[in-house]
C-alpha atoms as a PDB file:
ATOM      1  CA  UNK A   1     127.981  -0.237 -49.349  1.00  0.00           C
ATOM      2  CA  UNK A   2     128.284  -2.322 -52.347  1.00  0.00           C
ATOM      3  CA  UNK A   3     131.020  -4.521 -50.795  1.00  0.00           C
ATOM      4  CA  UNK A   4     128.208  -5.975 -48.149  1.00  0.00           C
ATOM      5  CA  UNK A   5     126.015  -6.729 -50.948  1.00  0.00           C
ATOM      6  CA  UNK A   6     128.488  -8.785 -52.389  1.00  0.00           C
ATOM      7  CA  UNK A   7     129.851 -10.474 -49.589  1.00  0.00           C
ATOM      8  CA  UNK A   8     126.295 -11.435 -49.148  1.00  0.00           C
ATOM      9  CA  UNK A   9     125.949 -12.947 -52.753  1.00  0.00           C
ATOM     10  CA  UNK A  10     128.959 -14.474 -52.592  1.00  0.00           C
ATOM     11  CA  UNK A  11     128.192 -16.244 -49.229  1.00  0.00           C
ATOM     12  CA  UNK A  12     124.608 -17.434 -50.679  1.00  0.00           C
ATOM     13  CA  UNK A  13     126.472 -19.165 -53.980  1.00  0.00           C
ATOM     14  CA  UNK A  14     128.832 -20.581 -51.207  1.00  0.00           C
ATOM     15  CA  UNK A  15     126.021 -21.916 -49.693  1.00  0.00           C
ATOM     16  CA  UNK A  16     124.445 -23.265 -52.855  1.00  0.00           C
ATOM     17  CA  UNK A  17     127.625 -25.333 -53.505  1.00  0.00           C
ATOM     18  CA  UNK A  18     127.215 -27.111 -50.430  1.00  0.00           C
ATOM     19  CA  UNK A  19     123.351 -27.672 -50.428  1.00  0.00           C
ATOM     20  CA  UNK A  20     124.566 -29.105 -53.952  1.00  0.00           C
ATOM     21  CA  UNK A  21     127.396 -31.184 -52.909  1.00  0.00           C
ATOM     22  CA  UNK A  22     124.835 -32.928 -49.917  1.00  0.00           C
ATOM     23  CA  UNK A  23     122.349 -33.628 -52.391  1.00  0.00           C
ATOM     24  CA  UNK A  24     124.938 -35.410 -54.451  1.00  0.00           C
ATOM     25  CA  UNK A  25     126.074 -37.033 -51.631  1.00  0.00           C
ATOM     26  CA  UNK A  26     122.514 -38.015 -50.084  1.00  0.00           C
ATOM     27  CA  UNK A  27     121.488 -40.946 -52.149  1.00  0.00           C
ATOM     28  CA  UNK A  28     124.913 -42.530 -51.444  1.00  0.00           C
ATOM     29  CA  UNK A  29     125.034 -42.033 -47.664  1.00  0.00           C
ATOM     30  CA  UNK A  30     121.186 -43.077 -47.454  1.00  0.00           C
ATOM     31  CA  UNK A  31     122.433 -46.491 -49.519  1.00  0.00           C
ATOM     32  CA  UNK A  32     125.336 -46.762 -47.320  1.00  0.00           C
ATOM     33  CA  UNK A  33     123.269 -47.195 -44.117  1.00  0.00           C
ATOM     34  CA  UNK A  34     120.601 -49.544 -45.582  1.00  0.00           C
ATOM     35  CA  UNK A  35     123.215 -51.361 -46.461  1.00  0.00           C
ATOM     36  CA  UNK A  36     124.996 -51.307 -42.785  1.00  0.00           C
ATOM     37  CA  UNK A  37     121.265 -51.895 -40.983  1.00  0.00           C
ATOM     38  CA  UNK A  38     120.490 -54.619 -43.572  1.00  0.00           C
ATOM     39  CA  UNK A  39     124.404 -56.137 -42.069  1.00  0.00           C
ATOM     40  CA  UNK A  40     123.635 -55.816 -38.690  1.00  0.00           C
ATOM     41  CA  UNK A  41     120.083 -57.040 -38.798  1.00  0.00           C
ATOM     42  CA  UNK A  42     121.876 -60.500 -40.659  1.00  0.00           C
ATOM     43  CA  UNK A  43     124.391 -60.468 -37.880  1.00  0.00           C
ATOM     44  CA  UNK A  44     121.127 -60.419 -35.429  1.00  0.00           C
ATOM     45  CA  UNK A  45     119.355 -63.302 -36.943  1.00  0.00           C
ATOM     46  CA  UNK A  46     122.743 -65.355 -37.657  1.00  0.00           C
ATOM     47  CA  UNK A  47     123.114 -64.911 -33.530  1.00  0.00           C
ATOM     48  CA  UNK A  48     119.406 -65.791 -33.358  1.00  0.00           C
ATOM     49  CA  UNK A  49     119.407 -68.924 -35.251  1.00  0.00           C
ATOM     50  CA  UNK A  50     122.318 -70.402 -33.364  1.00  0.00           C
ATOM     51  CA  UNK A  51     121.022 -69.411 -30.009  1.00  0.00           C
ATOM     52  CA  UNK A  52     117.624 -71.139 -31.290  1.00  0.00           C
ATOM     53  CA  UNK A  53     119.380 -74.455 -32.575  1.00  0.00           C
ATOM     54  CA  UNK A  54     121.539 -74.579 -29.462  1.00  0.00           C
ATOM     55  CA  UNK A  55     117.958 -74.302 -27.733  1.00  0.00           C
ATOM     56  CA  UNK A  56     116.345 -77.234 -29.817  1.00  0.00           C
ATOM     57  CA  UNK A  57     120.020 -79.037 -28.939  1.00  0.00           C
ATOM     58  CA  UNK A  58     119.174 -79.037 -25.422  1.00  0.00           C
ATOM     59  CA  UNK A  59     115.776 -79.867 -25.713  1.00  0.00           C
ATOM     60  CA  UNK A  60     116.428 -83.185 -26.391  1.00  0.00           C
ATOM     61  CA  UNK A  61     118.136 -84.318 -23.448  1.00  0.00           C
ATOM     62  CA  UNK A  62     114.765 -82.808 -21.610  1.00  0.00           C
ATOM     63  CA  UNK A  63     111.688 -84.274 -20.571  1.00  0.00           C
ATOM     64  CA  UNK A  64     108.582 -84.183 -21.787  1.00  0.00           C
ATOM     65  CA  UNK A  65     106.464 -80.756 -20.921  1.00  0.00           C
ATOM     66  CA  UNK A  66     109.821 -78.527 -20.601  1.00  0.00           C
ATOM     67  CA  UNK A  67     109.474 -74.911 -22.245  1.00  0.00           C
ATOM     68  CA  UNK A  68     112.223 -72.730 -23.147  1.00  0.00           C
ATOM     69  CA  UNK A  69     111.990 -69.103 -24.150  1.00  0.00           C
ATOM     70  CA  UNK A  70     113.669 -67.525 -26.687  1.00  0.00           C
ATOM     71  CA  UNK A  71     113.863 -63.247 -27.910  1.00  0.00           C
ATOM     72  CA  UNK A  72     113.605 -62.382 -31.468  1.00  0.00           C
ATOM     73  CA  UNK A  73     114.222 -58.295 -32.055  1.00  0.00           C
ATOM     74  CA  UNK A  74     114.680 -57.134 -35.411  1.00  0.00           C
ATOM     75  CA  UNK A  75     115.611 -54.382 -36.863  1.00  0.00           C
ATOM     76  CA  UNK A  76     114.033 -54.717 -40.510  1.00  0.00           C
ATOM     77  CA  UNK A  77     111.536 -57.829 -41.444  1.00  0.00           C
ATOM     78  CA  UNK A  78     112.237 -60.886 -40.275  1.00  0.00           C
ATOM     79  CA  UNK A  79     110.190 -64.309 -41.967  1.00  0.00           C
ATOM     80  CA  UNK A  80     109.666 -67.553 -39.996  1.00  0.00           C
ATOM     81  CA  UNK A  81     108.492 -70.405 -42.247  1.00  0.00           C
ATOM     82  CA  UNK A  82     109.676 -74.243 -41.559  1.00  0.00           C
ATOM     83  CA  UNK A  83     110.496 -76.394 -44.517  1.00  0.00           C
ATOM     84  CA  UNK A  84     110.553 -80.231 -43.484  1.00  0.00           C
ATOM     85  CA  UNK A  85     112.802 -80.045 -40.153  1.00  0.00           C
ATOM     86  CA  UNK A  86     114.117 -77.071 -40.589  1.00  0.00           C
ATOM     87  CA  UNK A  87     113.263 -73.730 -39.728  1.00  0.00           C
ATOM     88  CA  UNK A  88     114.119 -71.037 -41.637  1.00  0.00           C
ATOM     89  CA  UNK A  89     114.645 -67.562 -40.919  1.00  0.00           C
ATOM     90  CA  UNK A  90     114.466 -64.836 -43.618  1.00  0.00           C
ATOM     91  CA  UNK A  91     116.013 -61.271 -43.370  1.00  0.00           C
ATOM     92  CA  UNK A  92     114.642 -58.854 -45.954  1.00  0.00           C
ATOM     93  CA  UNK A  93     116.338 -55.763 -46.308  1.00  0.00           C
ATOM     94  CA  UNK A  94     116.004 -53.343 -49.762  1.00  0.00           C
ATOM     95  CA  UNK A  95     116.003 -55.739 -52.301  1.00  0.00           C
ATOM     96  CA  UNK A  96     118.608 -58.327 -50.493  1.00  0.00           C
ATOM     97  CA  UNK A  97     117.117 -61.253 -48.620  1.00  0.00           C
ATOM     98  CA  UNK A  98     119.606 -63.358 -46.477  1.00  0.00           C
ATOM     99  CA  UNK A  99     118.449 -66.800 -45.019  1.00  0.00           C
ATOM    100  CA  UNK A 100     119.361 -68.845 -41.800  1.00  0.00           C
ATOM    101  CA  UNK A 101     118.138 -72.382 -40.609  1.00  0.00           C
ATOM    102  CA  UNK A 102     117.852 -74.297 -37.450  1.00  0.00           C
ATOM    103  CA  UNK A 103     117.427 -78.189 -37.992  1.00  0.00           C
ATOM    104  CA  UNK A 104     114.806 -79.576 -35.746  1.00  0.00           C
ATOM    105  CA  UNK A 105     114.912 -83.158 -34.739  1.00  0.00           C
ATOM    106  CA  UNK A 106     111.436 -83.902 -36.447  1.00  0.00           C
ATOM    107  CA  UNK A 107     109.278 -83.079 -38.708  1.00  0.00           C
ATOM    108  CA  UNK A 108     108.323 -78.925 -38.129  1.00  0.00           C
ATOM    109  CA  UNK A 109     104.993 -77.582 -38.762  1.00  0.00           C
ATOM    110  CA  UNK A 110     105.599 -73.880 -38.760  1.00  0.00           C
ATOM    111  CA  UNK A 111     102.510 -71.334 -39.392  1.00  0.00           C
ATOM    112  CA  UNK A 112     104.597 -68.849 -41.370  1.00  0.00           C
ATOM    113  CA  UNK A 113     104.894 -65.370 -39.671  1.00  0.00           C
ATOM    114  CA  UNK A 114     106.455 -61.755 -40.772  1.00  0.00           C
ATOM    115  CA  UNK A 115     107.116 -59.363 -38.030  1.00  0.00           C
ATOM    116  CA  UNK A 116     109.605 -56.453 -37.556  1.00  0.00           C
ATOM    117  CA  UNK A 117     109.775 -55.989 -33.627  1.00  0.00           C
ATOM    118  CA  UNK A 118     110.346 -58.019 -30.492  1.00  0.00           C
ATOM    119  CA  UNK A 119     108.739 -61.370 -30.697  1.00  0.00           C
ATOM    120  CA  UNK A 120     109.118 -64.129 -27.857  1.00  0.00           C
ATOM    121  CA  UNK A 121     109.591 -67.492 -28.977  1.00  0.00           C
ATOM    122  CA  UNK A 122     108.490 -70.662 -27.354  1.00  0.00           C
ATOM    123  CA  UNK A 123     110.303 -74.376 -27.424  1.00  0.00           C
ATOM    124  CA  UNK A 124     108.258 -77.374 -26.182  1.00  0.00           C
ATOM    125  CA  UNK A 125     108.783 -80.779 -25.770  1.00  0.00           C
ATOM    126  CA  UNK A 126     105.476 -82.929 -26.312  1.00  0.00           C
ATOM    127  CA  UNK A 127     105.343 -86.876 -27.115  1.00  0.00           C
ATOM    128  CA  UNK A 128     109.099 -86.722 -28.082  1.00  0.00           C
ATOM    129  CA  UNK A 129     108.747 -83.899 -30.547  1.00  0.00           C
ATOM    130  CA  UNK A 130     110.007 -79.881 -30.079  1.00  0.00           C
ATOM    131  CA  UNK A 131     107.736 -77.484 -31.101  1.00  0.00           C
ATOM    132  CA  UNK A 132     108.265 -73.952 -31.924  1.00  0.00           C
ATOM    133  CA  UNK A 133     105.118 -71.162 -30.733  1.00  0.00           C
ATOM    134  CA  UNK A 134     105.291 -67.631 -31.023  1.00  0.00           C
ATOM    135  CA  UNK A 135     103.516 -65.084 -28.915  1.00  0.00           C
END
């Protein structure tokens, strides 16, 4: 009888050890996959940006009144503000910020916008001039 008393203590301390050994481990796996998201989100908006400039490319062999559409879907935060002809596209992540830009043919005025899921994008050609929209 005292043998299954033991074996039970003995399996409990086992278990302890482990419980301890994933709540070493834990904080490193939880900074390990922040840190993979926060790389695959950059990899998004890097794929983003050049699908978007490719966009404004073509835009100006169009005519007047032509509309393309464009996707945005993040995975973390995503910031749209334009600085002089450029747009520029922000990924935040936990403390790290990464930043892409798209050169527009003139002058870009931009309302800045934060968002963290699917966002459609809109490219017109008015008077010579591509604007961006967002909806």
């Amino acid at each position: 009888m005292n043998s299954g008393g033991q074996l039970s203590l003995e399996y409990l301390l086992l278990l302890a050890a482990a419980f301890a050994v994933f709540a070493l481990l834990l904080p490193l796996l939880n900074f390990v996959f922040e840190a993979s998201v926060f790389g695959l989100d950059s990899v998004n908006a890097n794929s983003f940006s050049h699908s978007l400039q490719n966009l404004v490319d073509e835009m100006g062999f169009q005519a007047d009144g032509s509309i393309s559409l464009i996707k945005a879907n993040p995975m973390q935060t995503w910031n749209f503000y334009s600085v002089d002809n450029n747009l520029i596209i922000e990924v935040e992540g936990n403390n790290v910020q990464k930043k892409f830009e798209v050169a527009f043919p003139n002058k870009l005025f931009f309302k800045p916008v934060s968002f963290s899921e699917k966002k459609f994008f809109s490219l017109k050609k008015q008077h010579g001039k591509i604007l961006l929209e967002h909806n």
